[in-house]
C-alpha atoms as a PDB file:
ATOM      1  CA  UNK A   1     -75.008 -37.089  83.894  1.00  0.00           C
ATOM      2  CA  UNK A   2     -72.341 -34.625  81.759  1.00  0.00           C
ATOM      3  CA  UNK A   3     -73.183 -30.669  82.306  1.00  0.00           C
ATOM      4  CA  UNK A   4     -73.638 -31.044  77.796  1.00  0.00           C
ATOM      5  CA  UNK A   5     -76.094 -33.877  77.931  1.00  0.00           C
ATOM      6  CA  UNK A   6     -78.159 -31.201  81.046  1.00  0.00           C
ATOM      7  CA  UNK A   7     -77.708 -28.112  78.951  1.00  0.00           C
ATOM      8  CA  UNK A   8     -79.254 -30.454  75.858  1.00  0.00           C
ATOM      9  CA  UNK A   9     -82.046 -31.039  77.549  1.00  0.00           C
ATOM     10  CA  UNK A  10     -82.822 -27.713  79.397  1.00  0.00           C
ATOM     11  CA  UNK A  11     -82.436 -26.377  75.531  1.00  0.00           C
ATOM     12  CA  UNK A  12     -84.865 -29.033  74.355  1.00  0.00           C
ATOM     13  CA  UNK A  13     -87.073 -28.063  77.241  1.00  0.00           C
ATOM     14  CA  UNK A  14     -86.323 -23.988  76.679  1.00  0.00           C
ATOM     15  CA  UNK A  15     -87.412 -24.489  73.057  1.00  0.00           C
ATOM     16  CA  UNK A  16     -90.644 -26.777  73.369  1.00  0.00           C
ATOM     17  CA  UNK A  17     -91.838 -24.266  75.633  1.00  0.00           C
ATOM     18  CA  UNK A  18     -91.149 -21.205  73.597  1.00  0.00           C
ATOM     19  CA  UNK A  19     -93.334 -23.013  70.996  1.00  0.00           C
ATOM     20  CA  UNK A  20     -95.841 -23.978  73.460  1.00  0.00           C
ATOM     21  CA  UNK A  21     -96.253 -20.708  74.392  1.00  0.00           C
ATOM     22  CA  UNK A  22     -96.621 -19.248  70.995  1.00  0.00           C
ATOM     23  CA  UNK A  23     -99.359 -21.802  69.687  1.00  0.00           C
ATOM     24  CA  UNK A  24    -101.177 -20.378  72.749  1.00  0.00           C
ATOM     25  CA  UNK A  25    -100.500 -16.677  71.778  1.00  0.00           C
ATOM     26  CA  UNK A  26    -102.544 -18.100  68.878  1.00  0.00           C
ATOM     27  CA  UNK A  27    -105.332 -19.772  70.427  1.00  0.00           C
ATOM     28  CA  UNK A  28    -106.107 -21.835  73.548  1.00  0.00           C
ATOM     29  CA  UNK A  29    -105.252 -25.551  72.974  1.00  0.00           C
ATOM     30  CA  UNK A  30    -105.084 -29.111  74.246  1.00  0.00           C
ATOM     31  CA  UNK A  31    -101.548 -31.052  75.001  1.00  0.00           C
ATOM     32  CA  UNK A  32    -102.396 -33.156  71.892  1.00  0.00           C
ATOM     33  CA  UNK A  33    -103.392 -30.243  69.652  1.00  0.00           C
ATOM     34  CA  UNK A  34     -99.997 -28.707  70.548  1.00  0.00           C
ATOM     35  CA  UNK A  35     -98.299 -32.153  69.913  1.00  0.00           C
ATOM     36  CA  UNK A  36    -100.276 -32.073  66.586  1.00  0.00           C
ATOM     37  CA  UNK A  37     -99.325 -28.483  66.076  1.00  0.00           C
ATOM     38  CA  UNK A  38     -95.923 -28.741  67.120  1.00  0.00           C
ATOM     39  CA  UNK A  39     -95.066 -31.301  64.620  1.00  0.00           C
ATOM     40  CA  UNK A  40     -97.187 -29.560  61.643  1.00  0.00           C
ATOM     41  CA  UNK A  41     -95.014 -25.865  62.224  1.00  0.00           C
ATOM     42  CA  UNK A  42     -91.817 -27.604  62.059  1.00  0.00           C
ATOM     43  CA  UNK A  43     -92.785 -29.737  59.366  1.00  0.00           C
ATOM     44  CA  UNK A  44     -92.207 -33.299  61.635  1.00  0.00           C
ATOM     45  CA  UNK A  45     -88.569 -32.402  62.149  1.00  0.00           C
ATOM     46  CA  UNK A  46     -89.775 -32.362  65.993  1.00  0.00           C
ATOM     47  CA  UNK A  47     -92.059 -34.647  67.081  1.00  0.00           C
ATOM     48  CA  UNK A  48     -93.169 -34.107  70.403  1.00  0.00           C
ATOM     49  CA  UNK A  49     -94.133 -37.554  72.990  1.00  0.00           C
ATOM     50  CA  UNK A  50     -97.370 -36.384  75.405  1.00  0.00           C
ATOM     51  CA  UNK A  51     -95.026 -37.908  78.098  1.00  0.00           C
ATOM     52  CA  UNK A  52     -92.976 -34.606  77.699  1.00  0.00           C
ATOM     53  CA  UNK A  53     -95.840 -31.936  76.371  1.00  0.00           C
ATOM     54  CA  UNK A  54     -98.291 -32.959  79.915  1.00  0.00           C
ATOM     55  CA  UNK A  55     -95.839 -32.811  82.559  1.00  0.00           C
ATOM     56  CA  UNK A  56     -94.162 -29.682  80.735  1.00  0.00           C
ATOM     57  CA  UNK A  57     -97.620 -27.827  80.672  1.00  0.00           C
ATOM     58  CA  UNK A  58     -98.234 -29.029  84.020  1.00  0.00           C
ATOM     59  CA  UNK A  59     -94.839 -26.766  85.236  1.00  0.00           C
ATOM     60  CA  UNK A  60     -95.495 -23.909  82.699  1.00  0.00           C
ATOM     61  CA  UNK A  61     -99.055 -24.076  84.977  1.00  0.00           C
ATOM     62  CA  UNK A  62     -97.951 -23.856  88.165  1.00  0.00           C
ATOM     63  CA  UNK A  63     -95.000 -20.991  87.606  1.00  0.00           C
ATOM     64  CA  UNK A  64     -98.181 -19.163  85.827  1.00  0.00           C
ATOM     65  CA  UNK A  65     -97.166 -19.201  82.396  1.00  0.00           C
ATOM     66  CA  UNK A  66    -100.203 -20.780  81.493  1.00  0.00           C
ATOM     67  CA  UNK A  67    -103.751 -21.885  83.041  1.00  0.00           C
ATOM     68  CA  UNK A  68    -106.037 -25.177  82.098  1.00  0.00           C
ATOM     69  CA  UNK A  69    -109.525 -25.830  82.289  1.00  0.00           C
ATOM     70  CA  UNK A  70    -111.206 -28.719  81.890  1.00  0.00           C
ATOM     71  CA  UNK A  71    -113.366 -28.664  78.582  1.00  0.00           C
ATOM     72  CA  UNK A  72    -116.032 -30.282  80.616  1.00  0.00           C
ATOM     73  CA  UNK A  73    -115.294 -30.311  84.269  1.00  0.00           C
ATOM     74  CA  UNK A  74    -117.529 -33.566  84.752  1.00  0.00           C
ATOM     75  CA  UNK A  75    -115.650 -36.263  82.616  1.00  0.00           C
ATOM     76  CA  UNK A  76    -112.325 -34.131  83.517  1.00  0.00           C
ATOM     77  CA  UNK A  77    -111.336 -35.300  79.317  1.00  0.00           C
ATOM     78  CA  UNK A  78    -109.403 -32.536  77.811  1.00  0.00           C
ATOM     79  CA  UNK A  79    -107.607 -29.753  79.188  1.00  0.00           C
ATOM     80  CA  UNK A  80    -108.024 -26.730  77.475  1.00  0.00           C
ATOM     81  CA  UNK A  81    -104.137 -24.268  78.268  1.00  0.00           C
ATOM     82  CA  UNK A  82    -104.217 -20.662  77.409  1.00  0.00           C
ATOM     83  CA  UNK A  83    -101.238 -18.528  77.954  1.00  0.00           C
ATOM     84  CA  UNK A  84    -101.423 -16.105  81.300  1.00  0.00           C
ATOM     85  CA  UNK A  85     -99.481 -12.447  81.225  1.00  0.00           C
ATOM     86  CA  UNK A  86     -97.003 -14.042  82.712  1.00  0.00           C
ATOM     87  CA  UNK A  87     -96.458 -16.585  80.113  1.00  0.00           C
ATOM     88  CA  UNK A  88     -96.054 -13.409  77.321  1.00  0.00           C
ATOM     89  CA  UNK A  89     -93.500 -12.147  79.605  1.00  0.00           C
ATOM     90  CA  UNK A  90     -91.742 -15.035  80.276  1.00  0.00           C
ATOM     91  CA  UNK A  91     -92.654 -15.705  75.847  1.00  0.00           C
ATOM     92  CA  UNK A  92     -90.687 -13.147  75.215  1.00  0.00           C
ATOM     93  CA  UNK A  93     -87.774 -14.149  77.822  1.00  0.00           C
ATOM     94  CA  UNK A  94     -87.449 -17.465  76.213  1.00  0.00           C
ATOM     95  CA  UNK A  95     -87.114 -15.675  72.490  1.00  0.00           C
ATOM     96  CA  UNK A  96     -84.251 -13.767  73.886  1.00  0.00           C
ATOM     97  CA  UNK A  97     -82.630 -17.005  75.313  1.00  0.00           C
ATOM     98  CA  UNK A  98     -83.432 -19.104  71.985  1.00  0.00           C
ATOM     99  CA  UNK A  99     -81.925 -16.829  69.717  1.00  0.00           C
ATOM    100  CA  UNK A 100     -78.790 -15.913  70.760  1.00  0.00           C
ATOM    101  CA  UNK A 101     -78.482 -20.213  70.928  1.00  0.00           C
ATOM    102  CA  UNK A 102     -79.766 -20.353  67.686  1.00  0.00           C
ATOM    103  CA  UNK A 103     -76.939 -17.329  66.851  1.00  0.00           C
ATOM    104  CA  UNK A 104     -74.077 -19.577  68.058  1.00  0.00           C
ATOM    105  CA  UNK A 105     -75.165 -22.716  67.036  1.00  0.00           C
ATOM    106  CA  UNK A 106     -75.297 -21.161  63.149  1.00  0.00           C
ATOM    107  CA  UNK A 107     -71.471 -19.779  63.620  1.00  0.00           C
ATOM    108  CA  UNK A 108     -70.690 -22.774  64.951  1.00  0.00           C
ATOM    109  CA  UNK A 109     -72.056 -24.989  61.627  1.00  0.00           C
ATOM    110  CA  UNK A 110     -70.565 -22.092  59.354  1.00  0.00           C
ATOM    111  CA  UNK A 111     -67.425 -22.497  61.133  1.00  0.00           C
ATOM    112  CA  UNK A 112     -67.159 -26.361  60.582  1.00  0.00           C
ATOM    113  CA  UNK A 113     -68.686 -26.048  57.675  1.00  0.00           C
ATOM    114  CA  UNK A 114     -66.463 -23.968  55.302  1.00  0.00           C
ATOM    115  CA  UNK A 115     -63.686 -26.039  57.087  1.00  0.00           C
ATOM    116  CA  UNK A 116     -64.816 -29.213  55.752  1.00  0.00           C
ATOM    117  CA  UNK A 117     -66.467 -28.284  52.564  1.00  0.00           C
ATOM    118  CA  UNK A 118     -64.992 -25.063  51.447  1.00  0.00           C
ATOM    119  CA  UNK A 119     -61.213 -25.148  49.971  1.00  0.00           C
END
């Protein structure tokens, strides 16, 4: 695997974190609802698969970011993921991290951009 196609999806993972973690700064929520949620505050341009959300909340759960309960312990059917202290910290890490990518990947675009469309 090439060091870009890692750092691609460490970024992908970086970012649907970050928005995991602020739908939960919000209010406590299933995978699905954040799926759902995900893909309503970006307006479908991401589109989340619950093969990624689960096993990503699973790691943001045991690093602390986040807990789960089971909405009803018996049938063990949805599990409910609020965001810990930790997870604000580490929230507010992952802003930091996103936005000076988000920084060079807009100088990068203006860059290419007035080259190609600006004479």
């Amino acid at each position: 695997m090439s060091s870009s196609n890692n750092e691609k999806k460490v970024w992908i993972k970086h970012i649907t974190g970050l928005l995991i973690l602020r739908i939960l700064k919000d209010t406590p929520a299933y995978g699905n609802q954040i799926a759902d949620e995900i893909k309503r505050i970006t307006q479908d341009t991401v589109k989340p698969n619950p093969n990624f959300i689960y096993p990503l909340l699973r790691e943001m759960e045991e690093n602390g970011y986040v807990e789960g309960s089971w909405e009803n312990p018996n049938t063990r059917g949805k599990r409910i993921y609020t965001i810990t202290e930790n997870g604000l910290v580490y929230f507010e890490q992952l802003k930091e991290v996103a936005q000076a990518k988000f920084l060079e990947i807009e100088r990068c675009q203006k860059v290419i951009r007035s080259f190609l469309f600006e004479e």
